[in-house]
Structures are given as structure tokens and as C-alpha cells.
PDB file of N, CA and C in Angstrom:
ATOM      1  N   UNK A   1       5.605 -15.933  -1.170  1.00  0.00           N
ATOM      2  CA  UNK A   1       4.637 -16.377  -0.196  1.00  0.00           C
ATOM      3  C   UNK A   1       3.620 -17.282  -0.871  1.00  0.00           C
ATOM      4  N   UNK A   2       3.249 -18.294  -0.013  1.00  0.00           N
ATOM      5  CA  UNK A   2       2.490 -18.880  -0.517  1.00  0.00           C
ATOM      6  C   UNK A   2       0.540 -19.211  -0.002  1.00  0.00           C
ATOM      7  N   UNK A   3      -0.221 -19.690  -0.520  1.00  0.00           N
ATOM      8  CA  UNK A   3      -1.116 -19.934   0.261  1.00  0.00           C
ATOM      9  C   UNK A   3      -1.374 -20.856   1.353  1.00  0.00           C
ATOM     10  N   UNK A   4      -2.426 -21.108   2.410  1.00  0.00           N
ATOM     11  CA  UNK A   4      -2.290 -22.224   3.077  1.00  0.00           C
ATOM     12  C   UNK A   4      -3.287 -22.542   2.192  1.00  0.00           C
ATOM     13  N   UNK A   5      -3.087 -24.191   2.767  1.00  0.00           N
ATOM     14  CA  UNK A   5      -4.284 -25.068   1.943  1.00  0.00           C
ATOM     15  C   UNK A   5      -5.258 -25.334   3.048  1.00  0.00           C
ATOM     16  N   UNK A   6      -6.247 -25.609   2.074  1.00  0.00           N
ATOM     17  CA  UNK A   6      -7.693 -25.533   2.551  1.00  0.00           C
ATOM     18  C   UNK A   6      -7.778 -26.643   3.699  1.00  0.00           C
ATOM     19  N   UNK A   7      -7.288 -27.732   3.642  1.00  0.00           N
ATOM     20  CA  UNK A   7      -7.472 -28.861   4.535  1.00  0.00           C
ATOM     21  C   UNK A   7      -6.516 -28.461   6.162  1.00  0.00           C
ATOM     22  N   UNK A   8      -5.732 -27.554   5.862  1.00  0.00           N
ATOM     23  CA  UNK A   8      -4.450 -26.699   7.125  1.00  0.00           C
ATOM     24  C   UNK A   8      -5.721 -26.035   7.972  1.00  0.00           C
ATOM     25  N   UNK A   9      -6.492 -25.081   7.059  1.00  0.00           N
ATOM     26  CA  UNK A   9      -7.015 -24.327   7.460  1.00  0.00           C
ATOM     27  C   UNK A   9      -8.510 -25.366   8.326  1.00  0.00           C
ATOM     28  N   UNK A  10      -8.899 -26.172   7.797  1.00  0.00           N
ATOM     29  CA  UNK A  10     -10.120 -26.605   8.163  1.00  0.00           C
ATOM     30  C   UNK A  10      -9.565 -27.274   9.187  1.00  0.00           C
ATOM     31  N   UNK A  11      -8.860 -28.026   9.680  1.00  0.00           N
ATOM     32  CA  UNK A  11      -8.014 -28.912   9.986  1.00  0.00           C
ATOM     33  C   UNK A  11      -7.608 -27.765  11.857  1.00  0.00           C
ATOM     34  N   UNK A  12      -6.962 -26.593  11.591  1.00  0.00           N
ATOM     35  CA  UNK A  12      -7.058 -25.908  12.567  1.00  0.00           C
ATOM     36  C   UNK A  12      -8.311 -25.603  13.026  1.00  0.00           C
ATOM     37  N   UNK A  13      -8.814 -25.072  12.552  1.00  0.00           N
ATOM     38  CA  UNK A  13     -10.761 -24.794  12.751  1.00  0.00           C
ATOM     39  C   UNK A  13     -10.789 -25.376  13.830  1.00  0.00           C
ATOM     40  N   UNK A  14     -11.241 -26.670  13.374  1.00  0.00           N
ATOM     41  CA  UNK A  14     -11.295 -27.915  14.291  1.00  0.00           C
ATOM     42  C   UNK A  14     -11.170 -27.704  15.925  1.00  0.00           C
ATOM     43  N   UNK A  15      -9.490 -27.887  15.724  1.00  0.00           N
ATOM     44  CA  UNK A  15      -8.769 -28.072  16.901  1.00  0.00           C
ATOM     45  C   UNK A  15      -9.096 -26.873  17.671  1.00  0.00           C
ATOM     46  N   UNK A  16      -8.904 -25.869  16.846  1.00  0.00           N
ATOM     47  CA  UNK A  16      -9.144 -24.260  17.968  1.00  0.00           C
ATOM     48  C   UNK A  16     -10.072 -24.491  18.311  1.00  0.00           C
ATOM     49  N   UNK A  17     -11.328 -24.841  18.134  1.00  0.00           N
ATOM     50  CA  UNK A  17     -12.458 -24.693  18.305  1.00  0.00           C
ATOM     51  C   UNK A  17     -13.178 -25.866  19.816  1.00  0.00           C
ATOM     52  N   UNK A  18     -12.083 -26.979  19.188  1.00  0.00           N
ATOM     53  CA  UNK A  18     -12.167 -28.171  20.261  1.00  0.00           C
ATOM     54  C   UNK A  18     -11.035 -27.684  21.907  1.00  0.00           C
ATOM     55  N   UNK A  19     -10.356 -26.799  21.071  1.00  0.00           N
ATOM     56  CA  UNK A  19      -9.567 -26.191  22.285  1.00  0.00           C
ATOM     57  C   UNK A  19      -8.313 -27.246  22.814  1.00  0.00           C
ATOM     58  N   UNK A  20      -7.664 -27.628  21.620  1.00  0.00           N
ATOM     59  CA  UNK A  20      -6.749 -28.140  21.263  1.00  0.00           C
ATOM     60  C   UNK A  20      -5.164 -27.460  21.258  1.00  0.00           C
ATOM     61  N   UNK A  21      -4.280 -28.264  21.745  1.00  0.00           N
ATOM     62  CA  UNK A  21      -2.794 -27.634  21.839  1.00  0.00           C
ATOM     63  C   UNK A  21      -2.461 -27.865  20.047  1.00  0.00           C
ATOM     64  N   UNK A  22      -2.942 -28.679  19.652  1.00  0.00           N
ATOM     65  CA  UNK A  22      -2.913 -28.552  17.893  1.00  0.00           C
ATOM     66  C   UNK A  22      -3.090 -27.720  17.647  1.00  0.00           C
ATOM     67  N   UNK A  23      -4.440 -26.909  17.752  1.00  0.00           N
ATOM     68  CA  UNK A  23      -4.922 -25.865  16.776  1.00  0.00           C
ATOM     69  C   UNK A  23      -4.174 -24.603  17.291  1.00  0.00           C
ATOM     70  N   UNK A  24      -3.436 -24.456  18.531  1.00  0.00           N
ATOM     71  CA  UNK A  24      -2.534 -23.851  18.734  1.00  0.00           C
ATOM     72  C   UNK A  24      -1.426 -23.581  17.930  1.00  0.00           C
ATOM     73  N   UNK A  25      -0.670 -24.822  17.713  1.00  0.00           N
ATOM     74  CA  UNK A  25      -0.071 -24.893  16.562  1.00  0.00           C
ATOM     75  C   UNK A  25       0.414 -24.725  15.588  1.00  0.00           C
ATOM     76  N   UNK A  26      -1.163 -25.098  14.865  1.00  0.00           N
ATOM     77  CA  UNK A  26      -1.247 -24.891  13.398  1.00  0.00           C
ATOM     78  C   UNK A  26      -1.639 -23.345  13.423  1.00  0.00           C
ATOM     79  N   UNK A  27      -2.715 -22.520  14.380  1.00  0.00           N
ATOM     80  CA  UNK A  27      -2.661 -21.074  14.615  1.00  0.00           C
ATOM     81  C   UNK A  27      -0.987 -20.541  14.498  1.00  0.00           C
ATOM     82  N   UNK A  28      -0.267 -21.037  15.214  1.00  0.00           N
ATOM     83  CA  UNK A  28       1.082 -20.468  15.370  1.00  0.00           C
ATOM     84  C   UNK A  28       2.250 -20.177  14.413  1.00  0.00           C
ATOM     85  N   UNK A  29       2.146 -21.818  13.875  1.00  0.00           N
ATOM     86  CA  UNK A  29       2.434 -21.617  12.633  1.00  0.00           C
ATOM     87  C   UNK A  29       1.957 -21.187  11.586  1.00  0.00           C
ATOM     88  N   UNK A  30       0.910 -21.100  11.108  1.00  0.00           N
ATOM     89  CA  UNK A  30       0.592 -20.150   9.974  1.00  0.00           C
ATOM     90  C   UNK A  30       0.685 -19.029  10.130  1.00  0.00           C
ATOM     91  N   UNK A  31       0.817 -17.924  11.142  1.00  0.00           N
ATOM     92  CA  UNK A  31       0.854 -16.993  11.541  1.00  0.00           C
ATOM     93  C   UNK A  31       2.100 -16.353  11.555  1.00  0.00           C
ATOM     94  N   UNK A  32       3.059 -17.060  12.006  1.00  0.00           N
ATOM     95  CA  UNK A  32       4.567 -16.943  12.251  1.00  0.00           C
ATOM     96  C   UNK A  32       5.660 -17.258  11.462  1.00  0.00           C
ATOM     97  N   UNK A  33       5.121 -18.792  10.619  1.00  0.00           N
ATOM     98  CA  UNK A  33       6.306 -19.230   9.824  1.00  0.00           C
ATOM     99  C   UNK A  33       6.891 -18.032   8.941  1.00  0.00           C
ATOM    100  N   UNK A  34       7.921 -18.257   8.596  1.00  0.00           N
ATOM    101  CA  UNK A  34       8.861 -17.377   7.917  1.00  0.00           C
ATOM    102  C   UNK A  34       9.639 -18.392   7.091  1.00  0.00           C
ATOM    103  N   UNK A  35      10.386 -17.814   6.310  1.00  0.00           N
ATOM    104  CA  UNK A  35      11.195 -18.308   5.271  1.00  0.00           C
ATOM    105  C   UNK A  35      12.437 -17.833   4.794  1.00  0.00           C
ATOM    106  N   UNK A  36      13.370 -18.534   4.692  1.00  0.00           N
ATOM    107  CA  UNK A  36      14.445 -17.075   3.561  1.00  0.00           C
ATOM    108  C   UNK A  36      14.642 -17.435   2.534  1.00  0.00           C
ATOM    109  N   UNK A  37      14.151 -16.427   1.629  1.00  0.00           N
ATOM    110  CA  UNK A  37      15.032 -16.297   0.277  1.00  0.00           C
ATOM    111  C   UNK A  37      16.189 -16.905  -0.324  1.00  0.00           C
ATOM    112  N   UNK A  38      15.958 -16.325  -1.565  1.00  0.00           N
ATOM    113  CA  UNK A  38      17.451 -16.902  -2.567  1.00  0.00           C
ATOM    114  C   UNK A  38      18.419 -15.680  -2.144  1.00  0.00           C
ATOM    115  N   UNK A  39      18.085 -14.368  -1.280  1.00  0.00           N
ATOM    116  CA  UNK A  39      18.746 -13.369  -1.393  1.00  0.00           C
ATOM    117  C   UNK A  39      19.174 -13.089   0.462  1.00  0.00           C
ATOM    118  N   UNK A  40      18.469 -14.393   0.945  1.00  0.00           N
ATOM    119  CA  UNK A  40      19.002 -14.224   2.537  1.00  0.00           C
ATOM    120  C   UNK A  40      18.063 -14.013   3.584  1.00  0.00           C
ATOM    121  N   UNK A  41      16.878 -13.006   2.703  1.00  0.00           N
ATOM    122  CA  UNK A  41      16.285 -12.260   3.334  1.00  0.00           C
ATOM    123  C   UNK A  41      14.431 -12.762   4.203  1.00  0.00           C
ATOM    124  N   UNK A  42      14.519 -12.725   5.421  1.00  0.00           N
ATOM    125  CA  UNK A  42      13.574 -13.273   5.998  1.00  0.00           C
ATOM    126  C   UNK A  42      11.900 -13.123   5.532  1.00  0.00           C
ATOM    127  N   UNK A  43      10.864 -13.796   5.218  1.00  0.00           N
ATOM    128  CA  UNK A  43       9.642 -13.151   4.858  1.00  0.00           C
ATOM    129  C   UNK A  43       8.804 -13.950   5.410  1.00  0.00           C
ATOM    130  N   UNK A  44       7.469 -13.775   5.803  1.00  0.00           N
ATOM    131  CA  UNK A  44       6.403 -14.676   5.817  1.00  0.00           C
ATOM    132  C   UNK A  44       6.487 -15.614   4.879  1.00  0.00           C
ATOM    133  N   UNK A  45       6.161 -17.401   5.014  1.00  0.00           N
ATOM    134  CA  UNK A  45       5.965 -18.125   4.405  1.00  0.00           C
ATOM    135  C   UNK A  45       4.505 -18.327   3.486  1.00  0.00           C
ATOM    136  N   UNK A  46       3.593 -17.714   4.704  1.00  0.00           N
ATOM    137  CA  UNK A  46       2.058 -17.875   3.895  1.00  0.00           C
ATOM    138  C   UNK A  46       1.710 -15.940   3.762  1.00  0.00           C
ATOM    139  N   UNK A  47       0.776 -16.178   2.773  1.00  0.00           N
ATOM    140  CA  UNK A  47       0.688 -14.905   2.795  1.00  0.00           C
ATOM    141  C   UNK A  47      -0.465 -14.165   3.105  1.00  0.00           C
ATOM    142  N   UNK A  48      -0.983 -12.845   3.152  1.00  0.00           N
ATOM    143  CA  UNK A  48      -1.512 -11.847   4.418  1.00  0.00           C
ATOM    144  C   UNK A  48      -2.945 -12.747   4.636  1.00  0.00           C
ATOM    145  N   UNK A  49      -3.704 -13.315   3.053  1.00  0.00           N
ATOM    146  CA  UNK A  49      -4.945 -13.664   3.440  1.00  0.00           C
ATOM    147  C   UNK A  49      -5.109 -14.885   4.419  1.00  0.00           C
ATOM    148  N   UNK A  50      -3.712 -15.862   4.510  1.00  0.00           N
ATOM    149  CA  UNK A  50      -3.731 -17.280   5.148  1.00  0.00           C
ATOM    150  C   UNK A  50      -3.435 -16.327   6.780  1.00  0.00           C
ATOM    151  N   UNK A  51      -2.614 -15.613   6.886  1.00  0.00           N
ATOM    152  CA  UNK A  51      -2.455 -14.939   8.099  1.00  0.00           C
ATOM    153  C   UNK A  51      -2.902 -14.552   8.649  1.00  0.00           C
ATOM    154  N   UNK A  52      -4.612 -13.894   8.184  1.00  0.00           N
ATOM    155  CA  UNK A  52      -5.534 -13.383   8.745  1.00  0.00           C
ATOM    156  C   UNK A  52      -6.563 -14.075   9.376  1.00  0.00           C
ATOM    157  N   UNK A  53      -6.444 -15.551   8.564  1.00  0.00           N
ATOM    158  CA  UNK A  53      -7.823 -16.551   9.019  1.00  0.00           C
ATOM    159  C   UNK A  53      -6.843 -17.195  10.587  1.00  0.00           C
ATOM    160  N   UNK A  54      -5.342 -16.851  10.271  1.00  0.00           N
ATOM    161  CA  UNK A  54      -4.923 -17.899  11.536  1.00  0.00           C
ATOM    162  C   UNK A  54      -4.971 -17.348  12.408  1.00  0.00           C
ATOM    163  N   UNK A  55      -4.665 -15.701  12.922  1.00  0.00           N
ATOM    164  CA  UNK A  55      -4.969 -15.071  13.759  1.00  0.00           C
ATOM    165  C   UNK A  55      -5.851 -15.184  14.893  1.00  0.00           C
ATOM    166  N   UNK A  56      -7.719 -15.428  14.501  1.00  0.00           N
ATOM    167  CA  UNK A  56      -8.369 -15.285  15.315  1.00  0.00           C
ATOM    168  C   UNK A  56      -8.643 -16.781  15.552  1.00  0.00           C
ATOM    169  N   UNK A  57      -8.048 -17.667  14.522  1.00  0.00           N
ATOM    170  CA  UNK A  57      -7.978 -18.926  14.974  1.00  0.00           C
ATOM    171  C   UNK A  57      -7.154 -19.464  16.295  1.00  0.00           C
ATOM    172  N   UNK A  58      -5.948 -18.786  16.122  1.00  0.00           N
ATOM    173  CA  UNK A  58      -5.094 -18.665  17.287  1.00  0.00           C
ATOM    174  C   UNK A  58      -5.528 -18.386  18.487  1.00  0.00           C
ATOM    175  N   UNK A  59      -6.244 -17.020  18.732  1.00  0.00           N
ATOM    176  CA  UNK A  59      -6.705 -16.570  19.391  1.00  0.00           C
ATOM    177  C   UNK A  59      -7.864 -17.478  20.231  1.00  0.00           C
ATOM    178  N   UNK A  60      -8.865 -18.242  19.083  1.00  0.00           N
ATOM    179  CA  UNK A  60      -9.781 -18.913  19.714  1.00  0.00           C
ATOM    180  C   UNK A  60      -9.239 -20.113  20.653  1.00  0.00           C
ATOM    181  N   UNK A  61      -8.340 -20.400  19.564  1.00  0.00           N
ATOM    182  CA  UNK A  61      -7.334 -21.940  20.060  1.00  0.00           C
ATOM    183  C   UNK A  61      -7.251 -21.727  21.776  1.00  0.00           C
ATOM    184  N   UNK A  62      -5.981 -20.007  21.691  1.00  0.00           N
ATOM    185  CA  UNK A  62      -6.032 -20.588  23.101  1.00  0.00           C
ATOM    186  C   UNK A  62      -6.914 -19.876  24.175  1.00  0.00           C
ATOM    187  N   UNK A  63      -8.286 -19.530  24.337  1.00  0.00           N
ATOM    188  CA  UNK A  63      -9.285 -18.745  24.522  1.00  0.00           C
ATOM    189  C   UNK A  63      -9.519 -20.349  25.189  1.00  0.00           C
ATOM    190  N   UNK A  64     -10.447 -20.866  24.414  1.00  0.00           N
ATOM    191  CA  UNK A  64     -10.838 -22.404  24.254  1.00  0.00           C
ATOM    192  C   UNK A  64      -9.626 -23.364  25.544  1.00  0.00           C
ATOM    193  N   UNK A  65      -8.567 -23.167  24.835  1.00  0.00           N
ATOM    194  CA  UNK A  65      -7.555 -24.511  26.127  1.00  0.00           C
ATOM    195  C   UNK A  65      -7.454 -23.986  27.082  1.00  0.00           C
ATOM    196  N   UNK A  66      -7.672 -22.481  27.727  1.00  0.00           N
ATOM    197  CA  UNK A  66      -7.376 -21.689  28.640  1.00  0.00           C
ATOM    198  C   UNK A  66      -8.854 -21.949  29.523  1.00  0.00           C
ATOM    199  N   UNK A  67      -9.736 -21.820  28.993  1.00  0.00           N
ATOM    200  CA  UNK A  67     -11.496 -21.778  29.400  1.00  0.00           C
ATOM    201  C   UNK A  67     -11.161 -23.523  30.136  1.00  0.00           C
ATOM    202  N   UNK A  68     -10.481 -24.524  29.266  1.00  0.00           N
ATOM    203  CA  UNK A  68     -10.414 -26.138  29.599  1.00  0.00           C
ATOM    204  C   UNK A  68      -9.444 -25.761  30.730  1.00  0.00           C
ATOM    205  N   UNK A  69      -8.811 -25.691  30.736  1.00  0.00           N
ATOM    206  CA  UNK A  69      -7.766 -25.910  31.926  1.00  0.00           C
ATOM    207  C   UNK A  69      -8.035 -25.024  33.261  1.00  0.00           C
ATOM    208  N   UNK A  70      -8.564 -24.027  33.069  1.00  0.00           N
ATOM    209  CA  UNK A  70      -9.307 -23.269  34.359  1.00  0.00           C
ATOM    210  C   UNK A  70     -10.652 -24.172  35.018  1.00  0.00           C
ATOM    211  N   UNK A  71     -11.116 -24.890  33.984  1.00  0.00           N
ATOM    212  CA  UNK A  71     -12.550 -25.845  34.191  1.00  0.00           C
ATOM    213  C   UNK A  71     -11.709 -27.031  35.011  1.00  0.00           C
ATOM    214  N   UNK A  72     -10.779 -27.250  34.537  1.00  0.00           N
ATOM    215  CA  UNK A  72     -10.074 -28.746  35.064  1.00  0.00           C
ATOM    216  C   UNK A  72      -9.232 -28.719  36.472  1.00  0.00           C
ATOM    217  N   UNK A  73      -8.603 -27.384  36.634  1.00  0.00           N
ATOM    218  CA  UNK A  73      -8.409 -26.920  37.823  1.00  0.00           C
ATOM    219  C   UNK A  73      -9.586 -26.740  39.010  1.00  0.00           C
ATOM    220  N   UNK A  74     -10.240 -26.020  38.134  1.00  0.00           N
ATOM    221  CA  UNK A  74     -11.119 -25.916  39.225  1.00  0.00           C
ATOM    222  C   UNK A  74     -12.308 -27.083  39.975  1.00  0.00           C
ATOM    223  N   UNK A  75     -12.704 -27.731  38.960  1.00  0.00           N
ATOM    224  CA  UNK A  75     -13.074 -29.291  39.543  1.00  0.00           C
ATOM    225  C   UNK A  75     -12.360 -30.303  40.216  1.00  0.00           C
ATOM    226  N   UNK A  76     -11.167 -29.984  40.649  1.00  0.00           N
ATOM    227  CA  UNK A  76     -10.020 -31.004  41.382  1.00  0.00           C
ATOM    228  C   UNK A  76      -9.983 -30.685  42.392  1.00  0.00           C
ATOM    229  N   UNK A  77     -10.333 -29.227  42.601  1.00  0.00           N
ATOM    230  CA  UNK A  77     -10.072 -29.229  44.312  1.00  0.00           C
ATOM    231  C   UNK A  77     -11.258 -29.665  45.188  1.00  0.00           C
TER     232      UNK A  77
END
């Protein structure tokens, strides 16, 4: 496993925060990616500490596009 890098991480910030289908994303993927081995075997690609910051990033991400798109619905009618 490896770490994410600092610019992934700031880089999602961002977007979750702007309430972005990106920071969705990059939440998703850091969270989810996986990998296999020399031995077959499936694992997380980043590891627990990169997984933990993407989580509530995720979470905000789509908190944030969900809050936008209920706002955008609801001003059309």
C-alpha cells in the first residue's frame, strides 16, 4: 500500500468542498482503489491513513453536490 500524495489530497479538498462530481471521484477513488499482488491477491491501493482523510471527504463531496442539485431543482420550478 501506498500513500496518497499531498497535492490528490488537497486537490479533492477543493472539489468536495466546492461540491464537485471530481471530488467525488477522487473521494471514491482513494477510498476504494484496490490492487493485486504478485500473489493474485486483492488489497487496498492507498493505505488506512490516505483512506481515512478520503472518507469524510467523500462524504462532504456528495453532501455538498446533493445540497447543489436540490438548490437547482428547486429554483426551476
Amino acid at each position: 500500500m501506498k500513500r496518497a500524495s499531498t497535492w490528490l489530497l488537497v486537490i479533492g479538498w477543493i472539489f468536495a468542498v466546492l461540491g464537485g462530481l471530481i471530488g467525488i471521484g477522487i473521494g471514491a477513488y482513494l477510498t476504494f482503489a484496490k490492487t493485486t499482488g504478485a500473489n493474485g491477491e486483492m488489497t487496498f491501493k492507498y493505505d488506512a491513513n490516505s483512506r481515512k482523510q478520503s472518507i469524510p471527504m467523500l462524504a462532504i463531496a456528495l453532501l455538498f453536490f446533493s445540497i447543489g442539485v436540490w438548490l437547482r431543482i428547486r429554483t426551476t420550478r
